[in-house]
N, C-alpha and C. Protein backbone atom coordinates (compact mmCIF):
# COMPACT_ATOMS: atom_id res chain seq x y z
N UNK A 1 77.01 78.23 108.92
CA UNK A 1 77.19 77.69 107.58
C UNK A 1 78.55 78.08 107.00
N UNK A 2 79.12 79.41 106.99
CA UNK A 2 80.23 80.06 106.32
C UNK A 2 81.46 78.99 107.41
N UNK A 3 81.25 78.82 108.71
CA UNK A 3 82.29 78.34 109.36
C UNK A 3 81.84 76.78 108.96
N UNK A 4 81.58 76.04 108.29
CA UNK A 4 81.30 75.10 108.57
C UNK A 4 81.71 74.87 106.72
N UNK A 5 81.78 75.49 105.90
CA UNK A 5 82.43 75.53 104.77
C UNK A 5 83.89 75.98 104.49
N UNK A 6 84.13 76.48 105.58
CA UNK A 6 85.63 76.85 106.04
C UNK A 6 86.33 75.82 106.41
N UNK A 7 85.66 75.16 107.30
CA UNK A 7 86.03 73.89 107.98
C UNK A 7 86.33 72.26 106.28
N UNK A 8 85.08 72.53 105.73
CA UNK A 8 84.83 71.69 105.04
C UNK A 8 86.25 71.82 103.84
N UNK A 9 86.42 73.01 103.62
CA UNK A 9 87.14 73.50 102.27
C UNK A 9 88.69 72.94 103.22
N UNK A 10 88.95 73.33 104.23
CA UNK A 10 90.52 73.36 104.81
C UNK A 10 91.13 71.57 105.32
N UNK A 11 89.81 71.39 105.24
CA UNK A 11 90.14 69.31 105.42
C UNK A 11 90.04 68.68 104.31
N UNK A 12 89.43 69.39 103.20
CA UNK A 12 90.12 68.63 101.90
C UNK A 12 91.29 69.27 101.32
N UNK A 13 91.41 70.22 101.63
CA UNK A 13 93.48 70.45 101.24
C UNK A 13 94.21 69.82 102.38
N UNK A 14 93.71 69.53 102.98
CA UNK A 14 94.69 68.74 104.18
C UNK A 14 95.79 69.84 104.83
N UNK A 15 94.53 70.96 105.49
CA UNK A 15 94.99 71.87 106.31
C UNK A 15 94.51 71.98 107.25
N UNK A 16 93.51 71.12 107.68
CA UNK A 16 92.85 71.63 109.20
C UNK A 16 93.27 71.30 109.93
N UNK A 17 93.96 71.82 111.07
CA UNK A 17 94.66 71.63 112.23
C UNK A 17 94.14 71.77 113.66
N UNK A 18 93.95 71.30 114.85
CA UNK A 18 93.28 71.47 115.94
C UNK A 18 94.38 72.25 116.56
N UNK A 19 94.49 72.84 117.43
CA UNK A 19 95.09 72.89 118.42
C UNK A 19 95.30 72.49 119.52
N UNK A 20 96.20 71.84 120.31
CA UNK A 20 96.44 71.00 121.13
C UNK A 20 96.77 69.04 120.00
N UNK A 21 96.29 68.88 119.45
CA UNK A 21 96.53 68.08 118.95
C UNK A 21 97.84 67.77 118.12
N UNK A 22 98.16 66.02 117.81
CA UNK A 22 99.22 66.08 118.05
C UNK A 22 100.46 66.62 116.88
N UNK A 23 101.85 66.79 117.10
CA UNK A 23 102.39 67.82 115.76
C UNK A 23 101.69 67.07 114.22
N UNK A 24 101.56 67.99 113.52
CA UNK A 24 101.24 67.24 112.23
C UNK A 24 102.72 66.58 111.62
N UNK A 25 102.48 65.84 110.67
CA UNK A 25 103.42 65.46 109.78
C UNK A 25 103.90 66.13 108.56
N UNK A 26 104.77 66.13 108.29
CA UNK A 26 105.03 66.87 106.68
C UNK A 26 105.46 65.81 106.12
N UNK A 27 105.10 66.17 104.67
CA UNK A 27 106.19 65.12 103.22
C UNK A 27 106.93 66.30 102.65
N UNK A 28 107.58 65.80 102.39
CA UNK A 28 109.02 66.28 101.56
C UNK A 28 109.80 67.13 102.17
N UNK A 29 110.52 68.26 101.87
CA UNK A 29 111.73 69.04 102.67
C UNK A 29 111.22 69.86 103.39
N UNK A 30 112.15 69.63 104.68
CA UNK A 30 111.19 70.47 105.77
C UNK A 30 112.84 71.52 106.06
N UNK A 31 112.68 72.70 106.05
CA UNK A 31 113.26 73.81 106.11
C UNK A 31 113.23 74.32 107.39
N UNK A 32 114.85 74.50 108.49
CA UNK A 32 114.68 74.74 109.82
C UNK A 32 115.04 76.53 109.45
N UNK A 33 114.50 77.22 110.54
CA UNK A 33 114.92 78.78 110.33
C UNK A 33 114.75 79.30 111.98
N UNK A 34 115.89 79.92 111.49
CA UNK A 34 116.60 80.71 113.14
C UNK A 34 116.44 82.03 113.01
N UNK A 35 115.38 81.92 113.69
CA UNK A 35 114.69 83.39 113.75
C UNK A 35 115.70 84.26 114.14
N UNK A 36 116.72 83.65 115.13
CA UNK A 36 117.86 84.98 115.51
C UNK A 36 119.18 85.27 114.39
N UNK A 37 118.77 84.46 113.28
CA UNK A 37 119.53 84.83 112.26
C UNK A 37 118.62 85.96 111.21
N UNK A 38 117.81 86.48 111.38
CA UNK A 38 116.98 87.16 110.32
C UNK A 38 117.09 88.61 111.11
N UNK A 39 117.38 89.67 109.93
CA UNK A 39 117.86 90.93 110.77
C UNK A 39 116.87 92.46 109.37
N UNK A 40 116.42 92.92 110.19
CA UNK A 40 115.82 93.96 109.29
C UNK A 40 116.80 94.66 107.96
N UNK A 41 115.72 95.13 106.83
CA UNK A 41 116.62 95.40 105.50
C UNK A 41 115.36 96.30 105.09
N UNK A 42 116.52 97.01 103.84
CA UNK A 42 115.43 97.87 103.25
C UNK A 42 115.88 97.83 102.17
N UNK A 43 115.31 98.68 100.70
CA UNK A 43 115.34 98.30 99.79
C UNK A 43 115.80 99.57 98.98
N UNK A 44 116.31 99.48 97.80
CA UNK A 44 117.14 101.07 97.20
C UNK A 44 118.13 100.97 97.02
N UNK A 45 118.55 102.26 96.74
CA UNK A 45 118.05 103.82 96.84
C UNK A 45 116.58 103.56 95.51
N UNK A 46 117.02 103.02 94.62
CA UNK A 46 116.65 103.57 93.80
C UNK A 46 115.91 102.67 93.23
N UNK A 47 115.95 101.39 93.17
CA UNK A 47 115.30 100.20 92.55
C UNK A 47 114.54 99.81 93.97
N UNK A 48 113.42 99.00 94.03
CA UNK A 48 112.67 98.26 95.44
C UNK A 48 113.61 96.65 95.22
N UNK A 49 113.90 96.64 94.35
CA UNK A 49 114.98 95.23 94.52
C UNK A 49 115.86 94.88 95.14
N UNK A 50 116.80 96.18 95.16
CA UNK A 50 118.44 96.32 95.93
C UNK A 50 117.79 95.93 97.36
N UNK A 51 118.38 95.05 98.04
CA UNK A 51 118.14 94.81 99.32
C UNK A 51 119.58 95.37 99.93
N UNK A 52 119.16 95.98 100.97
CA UNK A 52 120.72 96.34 102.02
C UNK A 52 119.99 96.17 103.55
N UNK A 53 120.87 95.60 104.22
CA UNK A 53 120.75 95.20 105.49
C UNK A 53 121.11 96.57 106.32
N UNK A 54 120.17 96.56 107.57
CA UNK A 54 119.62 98.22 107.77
C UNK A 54 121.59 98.53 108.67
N UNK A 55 121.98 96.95 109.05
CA UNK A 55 123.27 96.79 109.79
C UNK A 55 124.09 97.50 108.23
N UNK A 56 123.93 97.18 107.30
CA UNK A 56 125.01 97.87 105.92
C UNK A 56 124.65 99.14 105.74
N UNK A 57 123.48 99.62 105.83
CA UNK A 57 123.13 101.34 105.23
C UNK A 57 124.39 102.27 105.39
N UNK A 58 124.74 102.53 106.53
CA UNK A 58 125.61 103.38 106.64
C UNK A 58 126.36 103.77 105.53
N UNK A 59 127.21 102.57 105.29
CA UNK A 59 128.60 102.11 104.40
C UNK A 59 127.54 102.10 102.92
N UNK A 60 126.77 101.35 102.67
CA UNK A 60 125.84 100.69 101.33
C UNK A 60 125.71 102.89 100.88
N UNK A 61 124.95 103.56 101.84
CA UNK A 61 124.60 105.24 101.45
C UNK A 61 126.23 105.88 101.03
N UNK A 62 127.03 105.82 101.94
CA UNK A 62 127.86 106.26 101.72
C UNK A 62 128.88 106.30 100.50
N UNK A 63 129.46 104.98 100.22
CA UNK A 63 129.54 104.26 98.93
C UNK A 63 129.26 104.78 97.43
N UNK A 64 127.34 105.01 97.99
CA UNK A 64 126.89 105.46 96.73
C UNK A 64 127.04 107.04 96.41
N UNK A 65 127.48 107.59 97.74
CA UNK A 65 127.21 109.28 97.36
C UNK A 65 128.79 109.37 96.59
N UNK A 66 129.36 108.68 96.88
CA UNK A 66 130.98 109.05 95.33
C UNK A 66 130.68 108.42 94.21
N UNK A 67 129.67 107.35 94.39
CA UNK A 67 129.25 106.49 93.00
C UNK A 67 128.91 106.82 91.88
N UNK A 68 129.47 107.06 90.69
CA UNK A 68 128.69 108.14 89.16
C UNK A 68 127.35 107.68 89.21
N UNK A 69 126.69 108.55 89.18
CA UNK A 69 125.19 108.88 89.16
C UNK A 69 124.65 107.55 87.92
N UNK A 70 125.12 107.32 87.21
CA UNK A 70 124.94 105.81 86.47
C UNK A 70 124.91 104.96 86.55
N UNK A 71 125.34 104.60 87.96
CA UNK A 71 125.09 103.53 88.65
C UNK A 71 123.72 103.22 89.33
N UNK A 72 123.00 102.26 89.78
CA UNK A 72 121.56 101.98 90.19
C UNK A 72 122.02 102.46 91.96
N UNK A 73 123.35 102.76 92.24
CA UNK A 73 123.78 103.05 93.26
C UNK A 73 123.99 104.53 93.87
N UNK A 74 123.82 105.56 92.88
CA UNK A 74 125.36 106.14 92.72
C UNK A 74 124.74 107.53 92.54
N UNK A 75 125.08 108.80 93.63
CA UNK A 75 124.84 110.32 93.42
C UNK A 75 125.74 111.29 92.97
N UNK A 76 126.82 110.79 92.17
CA UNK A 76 128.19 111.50 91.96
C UNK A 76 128.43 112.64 92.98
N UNK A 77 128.43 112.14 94.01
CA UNK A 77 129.23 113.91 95.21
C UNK A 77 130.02 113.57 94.96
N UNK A 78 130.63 114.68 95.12
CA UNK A 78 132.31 114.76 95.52
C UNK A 78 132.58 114.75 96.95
N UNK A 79 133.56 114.19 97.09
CA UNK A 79 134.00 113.63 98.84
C UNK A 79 133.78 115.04 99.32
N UNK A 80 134.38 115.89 98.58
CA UNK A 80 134.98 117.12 99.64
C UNK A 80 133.37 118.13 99.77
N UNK A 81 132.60 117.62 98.96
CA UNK A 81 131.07 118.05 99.44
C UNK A 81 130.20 117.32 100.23
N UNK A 82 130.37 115.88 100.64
CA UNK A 82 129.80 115.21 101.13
C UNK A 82 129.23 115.47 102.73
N UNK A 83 130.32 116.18 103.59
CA UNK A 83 130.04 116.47 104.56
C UNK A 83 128.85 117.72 104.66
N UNK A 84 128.96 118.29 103.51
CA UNK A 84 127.50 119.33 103.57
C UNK A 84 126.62 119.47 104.37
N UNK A 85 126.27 120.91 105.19
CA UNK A 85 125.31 120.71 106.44
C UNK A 85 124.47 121.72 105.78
N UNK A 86 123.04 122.16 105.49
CA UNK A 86 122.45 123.63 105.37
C UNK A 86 121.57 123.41 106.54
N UNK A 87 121.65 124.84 107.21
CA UNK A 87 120.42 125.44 108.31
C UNK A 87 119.36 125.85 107.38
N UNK A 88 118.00 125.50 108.17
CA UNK A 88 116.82 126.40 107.67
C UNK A 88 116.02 126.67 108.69
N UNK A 89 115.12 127.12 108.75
CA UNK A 89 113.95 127.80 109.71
C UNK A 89 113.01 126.98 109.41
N UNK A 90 111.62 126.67 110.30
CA UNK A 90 110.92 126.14 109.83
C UNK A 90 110.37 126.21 111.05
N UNK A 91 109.08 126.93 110.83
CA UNK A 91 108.09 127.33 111.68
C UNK A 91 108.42 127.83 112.82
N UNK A 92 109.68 128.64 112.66
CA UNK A 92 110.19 129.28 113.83
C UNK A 92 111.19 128.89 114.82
N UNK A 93 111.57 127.31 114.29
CA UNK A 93 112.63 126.78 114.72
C UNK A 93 113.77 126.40 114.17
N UNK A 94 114.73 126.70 114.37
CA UNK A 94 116.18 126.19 113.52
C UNK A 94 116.79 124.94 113.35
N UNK A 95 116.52 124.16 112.47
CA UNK A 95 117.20 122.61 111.97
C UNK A 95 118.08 122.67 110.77
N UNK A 96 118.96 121.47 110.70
CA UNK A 96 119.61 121.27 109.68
C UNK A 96 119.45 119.74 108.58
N UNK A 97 119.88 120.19 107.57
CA UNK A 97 120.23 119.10 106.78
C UNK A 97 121.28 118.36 106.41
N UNK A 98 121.79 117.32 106.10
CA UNK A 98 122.67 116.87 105.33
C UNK A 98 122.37 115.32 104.58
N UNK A 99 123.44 115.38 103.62
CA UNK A 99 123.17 114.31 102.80
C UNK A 99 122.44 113.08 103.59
N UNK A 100 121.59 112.36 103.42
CA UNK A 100 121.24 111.24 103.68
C UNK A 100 119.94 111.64 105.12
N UNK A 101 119.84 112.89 105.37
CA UNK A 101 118.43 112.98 106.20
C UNK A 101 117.14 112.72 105.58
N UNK A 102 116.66 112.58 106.40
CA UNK A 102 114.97 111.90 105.96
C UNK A 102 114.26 112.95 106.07
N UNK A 103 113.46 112.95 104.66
CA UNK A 103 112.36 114.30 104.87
C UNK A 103 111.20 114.24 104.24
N UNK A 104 110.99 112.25 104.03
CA UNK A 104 109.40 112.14 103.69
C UNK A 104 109.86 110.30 104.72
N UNK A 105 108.06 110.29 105.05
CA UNK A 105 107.72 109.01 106.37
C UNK A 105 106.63 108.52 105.87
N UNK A 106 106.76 107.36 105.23
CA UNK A 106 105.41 107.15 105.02
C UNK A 106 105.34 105.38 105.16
N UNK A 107 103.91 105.29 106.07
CA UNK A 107 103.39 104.17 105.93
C UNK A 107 101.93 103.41 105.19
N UNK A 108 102.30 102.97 104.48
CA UNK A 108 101.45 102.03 102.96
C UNK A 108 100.93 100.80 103.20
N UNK A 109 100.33 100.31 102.34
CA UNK A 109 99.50 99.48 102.19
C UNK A 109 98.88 98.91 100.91
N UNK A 110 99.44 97.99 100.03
CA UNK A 110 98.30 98.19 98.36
C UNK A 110 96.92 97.86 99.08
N UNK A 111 96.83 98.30 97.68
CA UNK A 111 95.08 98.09 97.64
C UNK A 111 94.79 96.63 97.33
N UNK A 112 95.41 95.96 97.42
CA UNK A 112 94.40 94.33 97.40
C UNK A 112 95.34 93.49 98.69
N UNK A 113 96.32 94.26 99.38
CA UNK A 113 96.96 93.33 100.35
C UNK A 113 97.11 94.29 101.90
N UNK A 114 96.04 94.50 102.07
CA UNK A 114 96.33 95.28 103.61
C UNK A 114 96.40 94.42 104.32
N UNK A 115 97.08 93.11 104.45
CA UNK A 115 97.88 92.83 105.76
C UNK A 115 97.80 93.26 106.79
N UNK A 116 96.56 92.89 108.02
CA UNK A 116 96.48 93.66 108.75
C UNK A 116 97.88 92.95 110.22
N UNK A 117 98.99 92.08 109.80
CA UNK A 117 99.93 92.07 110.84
C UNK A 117 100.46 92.69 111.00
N UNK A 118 101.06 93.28 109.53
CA UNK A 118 101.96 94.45 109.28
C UNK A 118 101.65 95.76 109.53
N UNK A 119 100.67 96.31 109.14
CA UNK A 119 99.43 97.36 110.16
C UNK A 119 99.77 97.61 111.47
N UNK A 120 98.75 96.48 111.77
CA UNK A 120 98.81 96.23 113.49
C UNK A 120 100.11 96.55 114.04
N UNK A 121 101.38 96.04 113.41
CA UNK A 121 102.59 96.01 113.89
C UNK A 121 102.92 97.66 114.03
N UNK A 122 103.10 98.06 112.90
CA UNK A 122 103.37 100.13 112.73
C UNK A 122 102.49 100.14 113.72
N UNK A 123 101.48 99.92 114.06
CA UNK A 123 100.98 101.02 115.26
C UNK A 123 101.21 100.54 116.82
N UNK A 124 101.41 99.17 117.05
CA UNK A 124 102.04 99.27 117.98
C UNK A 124 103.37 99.67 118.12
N UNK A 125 104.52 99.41 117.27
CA UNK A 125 105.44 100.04 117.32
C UNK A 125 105.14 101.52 117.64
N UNK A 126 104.44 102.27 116.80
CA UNK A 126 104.06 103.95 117.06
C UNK A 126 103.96 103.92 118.54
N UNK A 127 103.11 103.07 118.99
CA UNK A 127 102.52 103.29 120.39
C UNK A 127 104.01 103.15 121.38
N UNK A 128 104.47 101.96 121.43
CA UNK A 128 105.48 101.85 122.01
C UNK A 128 107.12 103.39 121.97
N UNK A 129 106.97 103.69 120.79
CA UNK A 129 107.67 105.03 120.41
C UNK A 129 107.27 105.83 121.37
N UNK A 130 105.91 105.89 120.95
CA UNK A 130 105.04 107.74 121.52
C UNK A 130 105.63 107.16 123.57
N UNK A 131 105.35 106.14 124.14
CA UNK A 131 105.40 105.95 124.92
C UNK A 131 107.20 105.83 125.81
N UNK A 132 107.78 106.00 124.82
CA UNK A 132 109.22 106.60 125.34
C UNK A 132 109.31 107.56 124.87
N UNK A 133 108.96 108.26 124.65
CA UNK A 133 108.56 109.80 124.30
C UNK A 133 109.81 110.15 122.69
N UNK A 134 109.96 109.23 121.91
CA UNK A 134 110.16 109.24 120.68
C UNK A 134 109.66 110.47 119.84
N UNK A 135 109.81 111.34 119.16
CA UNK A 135 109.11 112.25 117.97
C UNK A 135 110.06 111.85 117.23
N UNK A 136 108.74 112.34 115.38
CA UNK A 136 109.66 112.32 114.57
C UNK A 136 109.65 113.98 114.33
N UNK A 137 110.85 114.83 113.91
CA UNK A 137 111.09 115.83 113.30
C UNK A 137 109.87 116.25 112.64
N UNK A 138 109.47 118.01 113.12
CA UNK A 138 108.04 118.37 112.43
C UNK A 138 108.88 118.75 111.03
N UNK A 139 109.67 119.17 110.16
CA UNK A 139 109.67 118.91 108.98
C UNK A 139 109.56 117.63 108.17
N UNK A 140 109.54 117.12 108.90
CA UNK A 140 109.43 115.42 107.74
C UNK A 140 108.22 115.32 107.65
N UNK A 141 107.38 115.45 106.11
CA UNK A 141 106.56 114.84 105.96
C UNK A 141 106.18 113.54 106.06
N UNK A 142 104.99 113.68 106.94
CA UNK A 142 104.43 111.85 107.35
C UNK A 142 103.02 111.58 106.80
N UNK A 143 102.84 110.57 106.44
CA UNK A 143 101.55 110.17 106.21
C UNK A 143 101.47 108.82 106.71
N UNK A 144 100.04 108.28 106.70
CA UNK A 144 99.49 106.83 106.73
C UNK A 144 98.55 106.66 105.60
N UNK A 145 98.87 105.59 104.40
CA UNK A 145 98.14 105.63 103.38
C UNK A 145 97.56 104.43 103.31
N UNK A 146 96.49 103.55 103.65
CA UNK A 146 96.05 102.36 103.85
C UNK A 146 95.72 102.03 102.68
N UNK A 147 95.50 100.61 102.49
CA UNK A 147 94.82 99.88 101.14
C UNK A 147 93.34 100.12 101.40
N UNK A 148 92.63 100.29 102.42
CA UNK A 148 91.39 100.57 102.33
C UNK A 148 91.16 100.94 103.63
N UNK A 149 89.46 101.37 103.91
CA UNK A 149 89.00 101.77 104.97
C UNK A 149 88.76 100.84 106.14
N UNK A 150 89.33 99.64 105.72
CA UNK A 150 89.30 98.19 106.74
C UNK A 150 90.23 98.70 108.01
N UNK A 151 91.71 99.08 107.09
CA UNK A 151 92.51 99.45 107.84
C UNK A 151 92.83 100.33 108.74
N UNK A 152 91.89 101.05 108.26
CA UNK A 152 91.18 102.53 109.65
C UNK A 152 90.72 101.72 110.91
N UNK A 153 89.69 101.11 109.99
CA UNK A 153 88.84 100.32 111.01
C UNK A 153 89.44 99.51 112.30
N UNK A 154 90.16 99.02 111.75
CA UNK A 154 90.51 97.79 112.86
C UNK A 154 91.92 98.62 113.66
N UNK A 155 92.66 99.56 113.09
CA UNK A 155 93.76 100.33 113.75
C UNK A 155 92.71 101.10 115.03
N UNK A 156 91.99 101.47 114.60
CA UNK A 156 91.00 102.37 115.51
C UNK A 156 90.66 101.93 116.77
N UNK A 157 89.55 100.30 116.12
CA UNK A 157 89.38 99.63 117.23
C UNK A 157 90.29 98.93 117.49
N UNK A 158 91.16 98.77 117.82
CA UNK A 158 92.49 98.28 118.68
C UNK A 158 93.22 99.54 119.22
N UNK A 159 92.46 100.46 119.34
CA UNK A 159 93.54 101.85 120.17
C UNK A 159 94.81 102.52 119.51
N UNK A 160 95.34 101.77 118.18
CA UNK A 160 96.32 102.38 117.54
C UNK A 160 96.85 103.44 116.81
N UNK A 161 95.38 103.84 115.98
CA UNK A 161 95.51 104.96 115.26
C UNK A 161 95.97 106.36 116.19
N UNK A 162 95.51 106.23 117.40
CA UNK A 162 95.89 107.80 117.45
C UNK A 162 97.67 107.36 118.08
N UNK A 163 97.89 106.91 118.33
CA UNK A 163 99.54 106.82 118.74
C UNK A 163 100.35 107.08 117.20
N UNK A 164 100.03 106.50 116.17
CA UNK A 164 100.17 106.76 114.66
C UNK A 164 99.90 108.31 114.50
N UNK A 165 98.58 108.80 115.25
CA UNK A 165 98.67 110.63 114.76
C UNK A 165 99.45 110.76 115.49
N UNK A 166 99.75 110.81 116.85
CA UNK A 166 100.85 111.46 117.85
C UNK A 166 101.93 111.61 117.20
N UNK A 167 102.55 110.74 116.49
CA UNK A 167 103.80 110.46 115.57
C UNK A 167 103.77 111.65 114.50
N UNK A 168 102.66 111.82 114.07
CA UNK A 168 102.20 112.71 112.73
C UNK A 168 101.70 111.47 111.43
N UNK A 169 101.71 110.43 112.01
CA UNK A 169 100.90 109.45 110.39
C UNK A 169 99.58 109.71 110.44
N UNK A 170 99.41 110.72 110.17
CA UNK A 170 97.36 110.52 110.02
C UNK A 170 97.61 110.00 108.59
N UNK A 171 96.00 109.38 108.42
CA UNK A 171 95.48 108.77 106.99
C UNK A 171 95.11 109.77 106.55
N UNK A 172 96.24 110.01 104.82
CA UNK A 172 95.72 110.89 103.95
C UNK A 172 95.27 110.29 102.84
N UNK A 173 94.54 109.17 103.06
CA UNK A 173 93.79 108.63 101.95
C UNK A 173 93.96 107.37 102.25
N UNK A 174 93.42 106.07 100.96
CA UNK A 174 93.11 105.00 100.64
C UNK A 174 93.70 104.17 99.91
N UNK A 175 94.46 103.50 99.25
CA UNK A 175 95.31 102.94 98.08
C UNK A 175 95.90 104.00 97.73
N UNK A 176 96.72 103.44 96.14
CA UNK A 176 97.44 104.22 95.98
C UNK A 176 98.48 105.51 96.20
N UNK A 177 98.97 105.93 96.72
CA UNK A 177 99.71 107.19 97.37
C UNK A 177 101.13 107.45 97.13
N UNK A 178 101.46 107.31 98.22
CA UNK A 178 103.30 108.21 98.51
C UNK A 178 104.05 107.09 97.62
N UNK A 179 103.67 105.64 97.69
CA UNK A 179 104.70 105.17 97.03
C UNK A 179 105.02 104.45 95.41
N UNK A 180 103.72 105.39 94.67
CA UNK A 180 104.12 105.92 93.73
C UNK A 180 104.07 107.71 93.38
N UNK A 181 104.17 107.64 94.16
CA UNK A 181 105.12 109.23 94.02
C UNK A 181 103.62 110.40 94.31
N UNK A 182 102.93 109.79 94.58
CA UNK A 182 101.91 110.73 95.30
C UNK A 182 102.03 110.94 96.85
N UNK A 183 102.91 112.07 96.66
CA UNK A 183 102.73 112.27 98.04
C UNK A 183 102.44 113.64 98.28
N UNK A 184 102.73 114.60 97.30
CA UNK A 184 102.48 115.91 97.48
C UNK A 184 104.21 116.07 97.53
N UNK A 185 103.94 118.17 97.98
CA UNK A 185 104.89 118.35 97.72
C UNK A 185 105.87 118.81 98.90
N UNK A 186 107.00 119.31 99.46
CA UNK A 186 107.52 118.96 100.74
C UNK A 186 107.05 120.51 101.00
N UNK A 187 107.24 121.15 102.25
CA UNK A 187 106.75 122.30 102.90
C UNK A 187 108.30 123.30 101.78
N UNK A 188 107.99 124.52 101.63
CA UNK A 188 108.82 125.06 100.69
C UNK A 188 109.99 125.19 101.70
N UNK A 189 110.18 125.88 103.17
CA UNK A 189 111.34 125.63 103.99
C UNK A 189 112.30 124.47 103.49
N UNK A 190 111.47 123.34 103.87
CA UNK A 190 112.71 122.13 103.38
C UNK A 190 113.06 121.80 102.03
N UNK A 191 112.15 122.51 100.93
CA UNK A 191 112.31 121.81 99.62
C UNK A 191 113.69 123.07 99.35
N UNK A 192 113.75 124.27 99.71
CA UNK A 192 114.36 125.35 99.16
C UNK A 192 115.80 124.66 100.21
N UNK A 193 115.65 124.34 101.06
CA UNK A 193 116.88 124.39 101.46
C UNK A 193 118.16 123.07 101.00
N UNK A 194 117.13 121.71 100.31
CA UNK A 194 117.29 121.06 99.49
C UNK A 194 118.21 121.21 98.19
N UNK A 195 117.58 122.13 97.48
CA UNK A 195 117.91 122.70 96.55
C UNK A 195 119.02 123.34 96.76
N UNK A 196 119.38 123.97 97.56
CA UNK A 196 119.96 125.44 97.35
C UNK A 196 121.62 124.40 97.89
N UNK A 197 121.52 123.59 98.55
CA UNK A 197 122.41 122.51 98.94
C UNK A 197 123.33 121.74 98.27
N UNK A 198 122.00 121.30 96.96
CA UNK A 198 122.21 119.92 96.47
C UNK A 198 122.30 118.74 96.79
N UNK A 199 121.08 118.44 97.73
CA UNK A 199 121.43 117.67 99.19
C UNK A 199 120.80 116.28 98.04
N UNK A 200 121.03 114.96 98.50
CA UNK A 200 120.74 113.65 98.02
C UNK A 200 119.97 113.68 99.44
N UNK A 201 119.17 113.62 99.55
CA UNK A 201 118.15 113.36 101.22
C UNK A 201 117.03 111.89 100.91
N UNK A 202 116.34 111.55 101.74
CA UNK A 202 115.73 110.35 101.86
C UNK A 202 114.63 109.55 101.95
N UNK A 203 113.72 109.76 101.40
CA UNK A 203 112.69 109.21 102.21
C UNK A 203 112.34 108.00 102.37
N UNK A 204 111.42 107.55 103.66
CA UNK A 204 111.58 106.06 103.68
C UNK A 204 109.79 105.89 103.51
N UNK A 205 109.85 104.74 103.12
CA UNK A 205 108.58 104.03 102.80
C UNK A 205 108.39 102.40 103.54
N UNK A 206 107.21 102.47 104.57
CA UNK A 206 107.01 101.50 104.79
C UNK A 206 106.31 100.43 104.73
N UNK A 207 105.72 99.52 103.82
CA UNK A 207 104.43 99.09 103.60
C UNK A 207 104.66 97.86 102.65
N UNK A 208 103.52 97.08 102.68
CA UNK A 208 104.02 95.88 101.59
C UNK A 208 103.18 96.09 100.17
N UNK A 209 104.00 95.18 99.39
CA UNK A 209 103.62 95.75 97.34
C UNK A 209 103.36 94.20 97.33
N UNK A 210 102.53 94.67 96.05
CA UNK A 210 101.97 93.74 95.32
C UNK A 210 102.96 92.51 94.80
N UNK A 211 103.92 92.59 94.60
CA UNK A 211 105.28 92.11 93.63
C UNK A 211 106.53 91.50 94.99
């Protein structure tokens, strides 16, 4: 019955399509797109609007660390601090920092759009990572914050979730989280060495919003 109202509802919008059958027709402007023209981007520093192409970051980060802090761009360093490195310890091993390292990982989900392509996708990517023997850095805080328990579900049964823990994304919860600013707080090693720096550092967020 449910498939048969599915069926019923998608042939009066004049969407039901067979497969194998022959191309459909369109009315009005039909829009060609070259997939080998479309290149990954992210969004920031500071607004989710600013789009920068992941090919610009370099130059787009850099830019902004001389930029007066008044800018939607801009961390006022001074050049001659920019190169800044601090060592810290951290759990018995010695790493460093500098401007523009990453020291929060998080992958999201809202709560009314878990997208399970985009999902699916992070964990095979994870998988494919863990499987060239990829890590991320044990100071970077990581999480996996899903829109709901669907998204457990179906990562699970498809074999993905644990390549996602291997990485360090376990699920620390359900909606809401890291990317409004719930994420907790960083291990005191990296937050003190932060500080004591004045480091501009990074975190990235991966997941789709409502907007």
């Amino acid at each position: 019955e449910t498939v048969a109202n599915v069926e019923a509802y998608l042939r009066a919008q004049g969407m039901f399509q067979l497969y194998g059958a022959a191309e459909p027709e369109y009315s009005g402007d039909i829009m060609e797109l070259d997939l080998a023209t479309i290149e990954p981007c992210v969004s920031g520093p500071k607004r989710p609007h600013d789009r920068v192409a992941v090919s610009e970051l370099p130059r787009d980060f850099t830019v902004g660390l001389s930029t007066p802090s008044t800018s939607f761009k801009g961390f006022n360093v001074d050049k001659a601090e920019q190169a800044r490195v601090k060592k810290f310890s951290y759990k018995g091993e010695d790493y460093s920092l500098e401007h523009g390292s990453v020291v929060l990982a998080a992958i999201t989900s809202c709560t009314n759009t878990s997208n399970p392509g985009v999902m699916l996708g992070a964990g095979l990517l994870a998988r494919n990572a863990r499987d060239k023997g990829l890590k991320v850095s044990p100071y970077i805080k990581t999480s996996l914050s899903p829109g709901s328990g669907v998204v457990d579900a179906y990562l699970r049964k498809a074999d993905l979730l644990k390549p996602l823990e291997d990485l360090g994304f376990f699920t620390a919860g359900f909606g809401c989280m890291t990317c409004i600013g719930n994420s907790g707080d960083l291990d005191p090693e990296v937050s003190s060495a932060i500080t004591d720096a004045d480091l501009v550092v990074a975190a990235v967020l991966s997941g789709n919003r409502n907007f």
